[in-house]
Protein backbone atom coordinates (compact mmCIF):
# COMPACT_ATOMS: atom_id res chain seq x y z
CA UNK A 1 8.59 -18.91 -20.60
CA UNK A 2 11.09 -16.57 -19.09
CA UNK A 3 12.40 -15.47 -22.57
CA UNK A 4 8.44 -14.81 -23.41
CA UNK A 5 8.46 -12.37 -20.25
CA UNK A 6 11.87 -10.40 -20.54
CA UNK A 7 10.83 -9.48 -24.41
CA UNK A 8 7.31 -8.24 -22.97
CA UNK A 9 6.98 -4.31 -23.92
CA UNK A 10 5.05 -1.46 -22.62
CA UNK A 11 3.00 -1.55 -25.85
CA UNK A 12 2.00 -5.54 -25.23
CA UNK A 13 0.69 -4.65 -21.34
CA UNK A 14 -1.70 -2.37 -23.17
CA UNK A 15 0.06 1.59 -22.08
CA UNK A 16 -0.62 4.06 -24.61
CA UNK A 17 1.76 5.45 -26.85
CA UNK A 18 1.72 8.96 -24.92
CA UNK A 19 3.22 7.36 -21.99
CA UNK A 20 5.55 4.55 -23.83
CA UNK A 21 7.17 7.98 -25.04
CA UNK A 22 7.32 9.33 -21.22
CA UNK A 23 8.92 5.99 -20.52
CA UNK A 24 11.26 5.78 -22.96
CA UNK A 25 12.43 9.09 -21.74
CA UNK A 26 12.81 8.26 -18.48
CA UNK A 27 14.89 4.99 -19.68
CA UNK A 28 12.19 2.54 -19.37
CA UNK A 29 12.97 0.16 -22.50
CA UNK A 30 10.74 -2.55 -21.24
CA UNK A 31 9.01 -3.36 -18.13
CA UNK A 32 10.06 -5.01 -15.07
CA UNK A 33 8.63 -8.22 -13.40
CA UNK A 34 5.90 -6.42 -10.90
CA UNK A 35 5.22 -4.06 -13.69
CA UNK A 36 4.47 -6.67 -16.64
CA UNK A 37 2.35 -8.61 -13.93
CA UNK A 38 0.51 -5.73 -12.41
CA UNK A 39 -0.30 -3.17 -15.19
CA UNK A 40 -2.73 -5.56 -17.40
CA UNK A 41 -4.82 -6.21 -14.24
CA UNK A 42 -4.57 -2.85 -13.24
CA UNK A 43 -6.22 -1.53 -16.68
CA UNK A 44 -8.68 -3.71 -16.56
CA UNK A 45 -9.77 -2.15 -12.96
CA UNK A 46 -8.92 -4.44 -10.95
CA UNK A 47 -7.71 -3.77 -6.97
CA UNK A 48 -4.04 -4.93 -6.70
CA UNK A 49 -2.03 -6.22 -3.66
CA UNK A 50 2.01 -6.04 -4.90
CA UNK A 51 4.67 -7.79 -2.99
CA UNK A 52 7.94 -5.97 -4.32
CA UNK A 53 10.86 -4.47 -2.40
CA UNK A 54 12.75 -1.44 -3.04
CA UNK A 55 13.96 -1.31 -6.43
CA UNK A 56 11.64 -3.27 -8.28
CA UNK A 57 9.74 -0.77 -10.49
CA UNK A 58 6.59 -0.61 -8.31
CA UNK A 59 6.16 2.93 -8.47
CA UNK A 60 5.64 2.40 -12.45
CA UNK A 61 3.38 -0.47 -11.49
CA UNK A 62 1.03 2.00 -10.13
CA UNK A 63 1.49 5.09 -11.57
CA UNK A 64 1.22 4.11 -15.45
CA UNK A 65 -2.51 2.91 -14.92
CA UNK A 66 -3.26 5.45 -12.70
CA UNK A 67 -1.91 8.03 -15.59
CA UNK A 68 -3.62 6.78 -18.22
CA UNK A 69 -6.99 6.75 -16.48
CA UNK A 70 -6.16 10.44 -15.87
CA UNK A 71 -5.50 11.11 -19.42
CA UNK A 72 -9.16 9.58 -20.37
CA UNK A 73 -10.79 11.26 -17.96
CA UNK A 74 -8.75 14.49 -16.59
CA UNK A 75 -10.04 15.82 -13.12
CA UNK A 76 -8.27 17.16 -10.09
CA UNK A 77 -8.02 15.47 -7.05
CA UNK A 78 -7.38 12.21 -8.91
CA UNK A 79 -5.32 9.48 -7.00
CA UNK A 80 -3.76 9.73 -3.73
CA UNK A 81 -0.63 8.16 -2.17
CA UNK A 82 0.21 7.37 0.74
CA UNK A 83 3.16 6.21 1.63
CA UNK A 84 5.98 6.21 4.75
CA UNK A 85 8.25 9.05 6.32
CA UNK A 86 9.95 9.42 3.34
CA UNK A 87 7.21 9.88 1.00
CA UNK A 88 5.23 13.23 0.10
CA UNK A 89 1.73 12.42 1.91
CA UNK A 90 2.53 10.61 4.63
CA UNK A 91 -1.03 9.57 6.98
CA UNK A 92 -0.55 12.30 9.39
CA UNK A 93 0.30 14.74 6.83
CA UNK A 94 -3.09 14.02 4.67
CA UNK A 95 -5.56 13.80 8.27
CA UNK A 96 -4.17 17.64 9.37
CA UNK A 97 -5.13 18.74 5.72
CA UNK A 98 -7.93 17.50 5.67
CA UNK A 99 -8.85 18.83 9.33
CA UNK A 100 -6.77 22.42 8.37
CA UNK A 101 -6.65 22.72 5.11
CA UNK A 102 -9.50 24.85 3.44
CA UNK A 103 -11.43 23.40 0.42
CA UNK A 104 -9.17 20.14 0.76
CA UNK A 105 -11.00 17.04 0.15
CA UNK A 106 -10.60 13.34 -1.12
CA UNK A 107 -14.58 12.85 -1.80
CA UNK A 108 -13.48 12.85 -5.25
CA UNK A 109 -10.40 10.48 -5.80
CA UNK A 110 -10.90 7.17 -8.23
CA UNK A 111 -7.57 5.74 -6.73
CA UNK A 112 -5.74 5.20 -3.69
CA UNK A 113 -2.36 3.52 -3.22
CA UNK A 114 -0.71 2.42 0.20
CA UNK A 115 3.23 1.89 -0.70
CA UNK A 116 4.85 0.47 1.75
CA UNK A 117 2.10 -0.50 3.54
CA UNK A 118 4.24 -2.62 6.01
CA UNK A 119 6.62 0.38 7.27
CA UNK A 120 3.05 2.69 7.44
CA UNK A 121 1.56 0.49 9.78
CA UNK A 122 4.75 -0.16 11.78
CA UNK A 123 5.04 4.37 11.90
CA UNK A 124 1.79 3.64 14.36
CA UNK A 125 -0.41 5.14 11.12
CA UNK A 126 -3.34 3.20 11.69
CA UNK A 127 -5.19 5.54 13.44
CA UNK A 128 -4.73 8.04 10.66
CA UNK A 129 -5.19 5.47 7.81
CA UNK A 130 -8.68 5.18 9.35
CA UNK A 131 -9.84 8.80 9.63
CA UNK A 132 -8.66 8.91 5.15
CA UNK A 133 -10.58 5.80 4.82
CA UNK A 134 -13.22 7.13 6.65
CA UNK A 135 -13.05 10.40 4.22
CA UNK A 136 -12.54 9.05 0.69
CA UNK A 137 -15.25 7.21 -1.94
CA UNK A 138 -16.19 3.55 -1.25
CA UNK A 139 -16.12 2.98 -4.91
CA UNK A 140 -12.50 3.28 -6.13
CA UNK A 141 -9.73 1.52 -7.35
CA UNK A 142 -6.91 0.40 -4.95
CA UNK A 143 -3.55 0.00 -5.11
CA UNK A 144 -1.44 -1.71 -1.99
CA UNK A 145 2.04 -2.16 -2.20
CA UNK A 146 4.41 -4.02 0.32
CA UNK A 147 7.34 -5.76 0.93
CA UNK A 148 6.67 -8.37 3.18
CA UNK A 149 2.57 -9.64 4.01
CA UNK A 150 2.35 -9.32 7.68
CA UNK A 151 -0.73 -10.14 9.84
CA UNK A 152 -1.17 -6.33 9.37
CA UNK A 153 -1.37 -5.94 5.80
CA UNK A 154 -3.36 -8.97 5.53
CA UNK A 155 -5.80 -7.05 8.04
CA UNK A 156 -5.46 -3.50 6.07
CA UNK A 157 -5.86 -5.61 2.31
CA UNK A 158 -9.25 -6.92 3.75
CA UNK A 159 -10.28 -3.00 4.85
CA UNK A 160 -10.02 -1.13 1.77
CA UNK A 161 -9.75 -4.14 -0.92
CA UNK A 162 -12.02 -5.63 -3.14
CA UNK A 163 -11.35 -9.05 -4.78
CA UNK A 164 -8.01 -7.91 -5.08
CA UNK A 165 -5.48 -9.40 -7.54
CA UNK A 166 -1.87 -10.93 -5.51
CA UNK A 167 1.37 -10.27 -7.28
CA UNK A 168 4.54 -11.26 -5.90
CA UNK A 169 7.63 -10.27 -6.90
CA UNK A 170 9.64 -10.57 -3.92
CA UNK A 171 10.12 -13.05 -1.47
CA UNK A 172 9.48 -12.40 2.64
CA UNK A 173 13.21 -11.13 2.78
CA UNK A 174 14.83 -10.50 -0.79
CA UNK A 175 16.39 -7.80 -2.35
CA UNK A 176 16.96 -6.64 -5.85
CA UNK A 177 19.69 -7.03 -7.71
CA UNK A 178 19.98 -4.03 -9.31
CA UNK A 179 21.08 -2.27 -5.78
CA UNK A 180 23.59 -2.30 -3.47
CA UNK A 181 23.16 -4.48 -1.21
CA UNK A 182 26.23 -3.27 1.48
CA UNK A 183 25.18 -2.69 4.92
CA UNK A 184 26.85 -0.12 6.97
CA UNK A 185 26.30 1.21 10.44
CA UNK A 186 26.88 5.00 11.34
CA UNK A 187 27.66 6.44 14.69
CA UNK A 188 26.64 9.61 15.39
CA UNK A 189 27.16 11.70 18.78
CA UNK A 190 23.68 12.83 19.28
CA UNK A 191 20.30 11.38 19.06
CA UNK A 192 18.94 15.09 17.54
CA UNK A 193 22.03 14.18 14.67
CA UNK A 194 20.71 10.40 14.12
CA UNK A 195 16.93 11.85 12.88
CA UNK A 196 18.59 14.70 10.47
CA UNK A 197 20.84 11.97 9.05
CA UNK A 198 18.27 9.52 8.43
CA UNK A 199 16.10 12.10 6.89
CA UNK A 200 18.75 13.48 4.49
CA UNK A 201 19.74 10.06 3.46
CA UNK A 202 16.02 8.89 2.72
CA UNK A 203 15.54 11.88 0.77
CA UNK A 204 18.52 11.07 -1.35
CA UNK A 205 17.13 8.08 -1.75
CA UNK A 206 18.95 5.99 0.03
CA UNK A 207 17.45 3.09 2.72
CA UNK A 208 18.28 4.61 6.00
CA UNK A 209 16.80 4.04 9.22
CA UNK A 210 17.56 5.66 12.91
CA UNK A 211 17.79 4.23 16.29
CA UNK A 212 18.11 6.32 19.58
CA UNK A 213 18.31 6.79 23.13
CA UNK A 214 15.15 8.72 22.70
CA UNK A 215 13.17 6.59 20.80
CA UNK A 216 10.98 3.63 22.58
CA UNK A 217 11.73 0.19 23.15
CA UNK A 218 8.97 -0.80 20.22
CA UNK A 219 10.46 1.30 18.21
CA UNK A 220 14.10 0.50 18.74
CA UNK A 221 13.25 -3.06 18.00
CA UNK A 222 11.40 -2.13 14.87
CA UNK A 223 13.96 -0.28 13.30
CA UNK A 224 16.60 -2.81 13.99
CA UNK A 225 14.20 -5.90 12.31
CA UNK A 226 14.01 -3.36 9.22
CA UNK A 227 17.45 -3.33 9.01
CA UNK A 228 18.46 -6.90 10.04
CA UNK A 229 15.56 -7.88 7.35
CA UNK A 230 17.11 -6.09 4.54
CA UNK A 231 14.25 -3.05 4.05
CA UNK A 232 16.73 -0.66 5.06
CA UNK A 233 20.32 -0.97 4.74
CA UNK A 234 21.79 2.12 6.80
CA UNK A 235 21.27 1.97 10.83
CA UNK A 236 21.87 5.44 11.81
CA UNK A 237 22.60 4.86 15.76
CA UNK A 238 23.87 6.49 18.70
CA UNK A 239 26.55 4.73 20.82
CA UNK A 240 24.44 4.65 23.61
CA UNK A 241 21.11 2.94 21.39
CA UNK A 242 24.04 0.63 19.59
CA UNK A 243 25.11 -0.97 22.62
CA UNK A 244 23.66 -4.76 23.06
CA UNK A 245 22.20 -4.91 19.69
CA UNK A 246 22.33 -8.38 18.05
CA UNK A 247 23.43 -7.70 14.24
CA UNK A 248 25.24 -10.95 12.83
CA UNK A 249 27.37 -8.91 9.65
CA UNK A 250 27.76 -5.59 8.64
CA UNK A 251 29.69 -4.71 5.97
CA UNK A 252 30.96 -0.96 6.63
CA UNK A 253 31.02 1.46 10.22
CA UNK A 254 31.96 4.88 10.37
CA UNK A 255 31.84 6.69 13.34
CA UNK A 256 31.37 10.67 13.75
CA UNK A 257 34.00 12.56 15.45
CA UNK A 258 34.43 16.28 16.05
CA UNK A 259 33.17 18.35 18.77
CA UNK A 260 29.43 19.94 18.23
CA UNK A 261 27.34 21.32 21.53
CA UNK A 262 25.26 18.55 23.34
CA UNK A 263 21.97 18.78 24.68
CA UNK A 264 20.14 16.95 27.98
CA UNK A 265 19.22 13.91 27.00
CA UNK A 266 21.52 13.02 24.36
CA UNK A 267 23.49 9.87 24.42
CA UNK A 268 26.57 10.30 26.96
CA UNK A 269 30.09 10.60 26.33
CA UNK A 270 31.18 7.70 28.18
CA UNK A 271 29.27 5.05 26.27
CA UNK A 272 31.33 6.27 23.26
CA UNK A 273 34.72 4.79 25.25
CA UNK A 274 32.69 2.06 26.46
CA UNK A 275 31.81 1.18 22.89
CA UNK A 276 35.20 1.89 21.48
CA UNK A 277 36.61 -0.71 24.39
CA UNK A 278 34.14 -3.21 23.84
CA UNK A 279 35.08 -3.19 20.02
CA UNK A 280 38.62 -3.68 20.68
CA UNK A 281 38.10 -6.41 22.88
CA UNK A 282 36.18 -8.06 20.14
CA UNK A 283 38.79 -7.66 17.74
CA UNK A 284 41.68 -9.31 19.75
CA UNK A 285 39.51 -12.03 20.30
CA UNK A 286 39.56 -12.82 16.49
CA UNK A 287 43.53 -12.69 16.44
């Protein structure tokens, strides 16, 4: 049976042949597991809910049916996605265009896919989520995309789904194989320098997530289940935010040194020794 699946091609799932080319191109040779499962329900118009981590192919999950629906029937305004910090319409992003932005509108979109849908509703997006529910079509197709099924996806997938179709590729806390799976922890100086990191590292690609003095206790607590979890695999934390913080194994730590100006507010120079101390201590304990 597992033989039968790994041979699968883009032709069998029913793609056309202008987009088996695109794929080939982009080094596709044959589909992965969310993509066989997804894209034959997802032609035949059928609302998804995908359970796949980082990785996986997901984004070709969605985006080959959503292209070749395009290519039969070409319009502007076609699908939207919405997806996390990282991504290019993030919920707050989409509500001030369409409060700001003249002649924007979603009236006319066929598709709409949540990726990530667990990290958007842990951003404290749901208030958005509903104003672009609120402002697209009822009758549409949609996509929703997660890594884990919490309480809150469960309560978003009955929202904006209908008669959805479940595919799970991932289990609650998996990873893929294909990737890296090292963990490292990086010390920065400044909570201002923790954001900027994070940021340049997500839009490299790479899983990163911050914690800081300046950030609240909810969301301290969220970034570090992300991370202890395995959805991100880079804690970007001040000394200060680092202190306390119950992670059983990381692989790598690197710690920023240097001078650099300081602003109020920032994590304080004496928690840096107080770290430093309380790491040594930790290591002759070991000896």
């Amino acid at each position: 049976m597992e033989d039968k699946e790994e041979t699968k091609t883009f032709k069998e799932l029913g793609v056309v042949d202008q987009l088996i080319e695109a794929c080939d191109s982009l080094g596709w040779k044959n589909p992965s597991k969310i993509q066989a499962e997804a894209i034959p329900h997802a032609l035949e118009g059928k609302d998804l809910i995908g359970l796949a981590q980082t990785g996986s192919g997901k984004t070709g999950a969605f985006a080959l049916p959503i292209l070749q629906a395009l290519l039969e029937t070409p319009q502007a305004f076609f699908a939207c996605l919405v997806g996390g910090v990282d991504q290019v319409a993030t919920p707050g992003r989409l509500v001030d265009h369409l409060s700001n932005t003249k002649g924007f509108s979603l009236r006319t979109i066929k598709y709409l896919v949540l990726d990530e849908a667990d990290r958007l509703l842990n951003e404290d997006f749901e208030k958005s989520l509903d104003e672009i529910l609120n402002a697209i079509p009822r009758e549409r197709r949609t996509y929703l995309f997660s890594a884990t099924m919490t309480k809150k996806v469960q309560k978003l997938q009955r929202a904006c789904l209908r008669n959805p179709v479940k595919i799970e590729a991932a289990s609650k806390y998996s990873t893929v194989d294909t990737l890296k799976q090292h963990t490292s922890m990086v010390f920065t100086r400044t909570c201002e320098a923790t954001r900027l990191l994070a940021l340049m590292l997500r839009n490299l690609g790479l899983r990163a997530i911050p914690i800081s003095g300046q950030m609240t206790q909810a969301k301290r607590l969220g970034a570090l289940n992300k991370f202890k979890a395995g959805e991100c695999n880079i804690l970007i934390c001040t000394d200060v935010a680092s202190r306390g913080l119950d992670i059983p194994s990381v692989d790598m730590k690197i710690k920023e040194t240097g001078g650099g100006k300081r602003r109020r507010g920032d994590d304080d120079e004496g928690d840096v020794e107080k770290s430093h101390t309380k790491n040594k201590k930790s290591s002759s304990k070991r000896r």
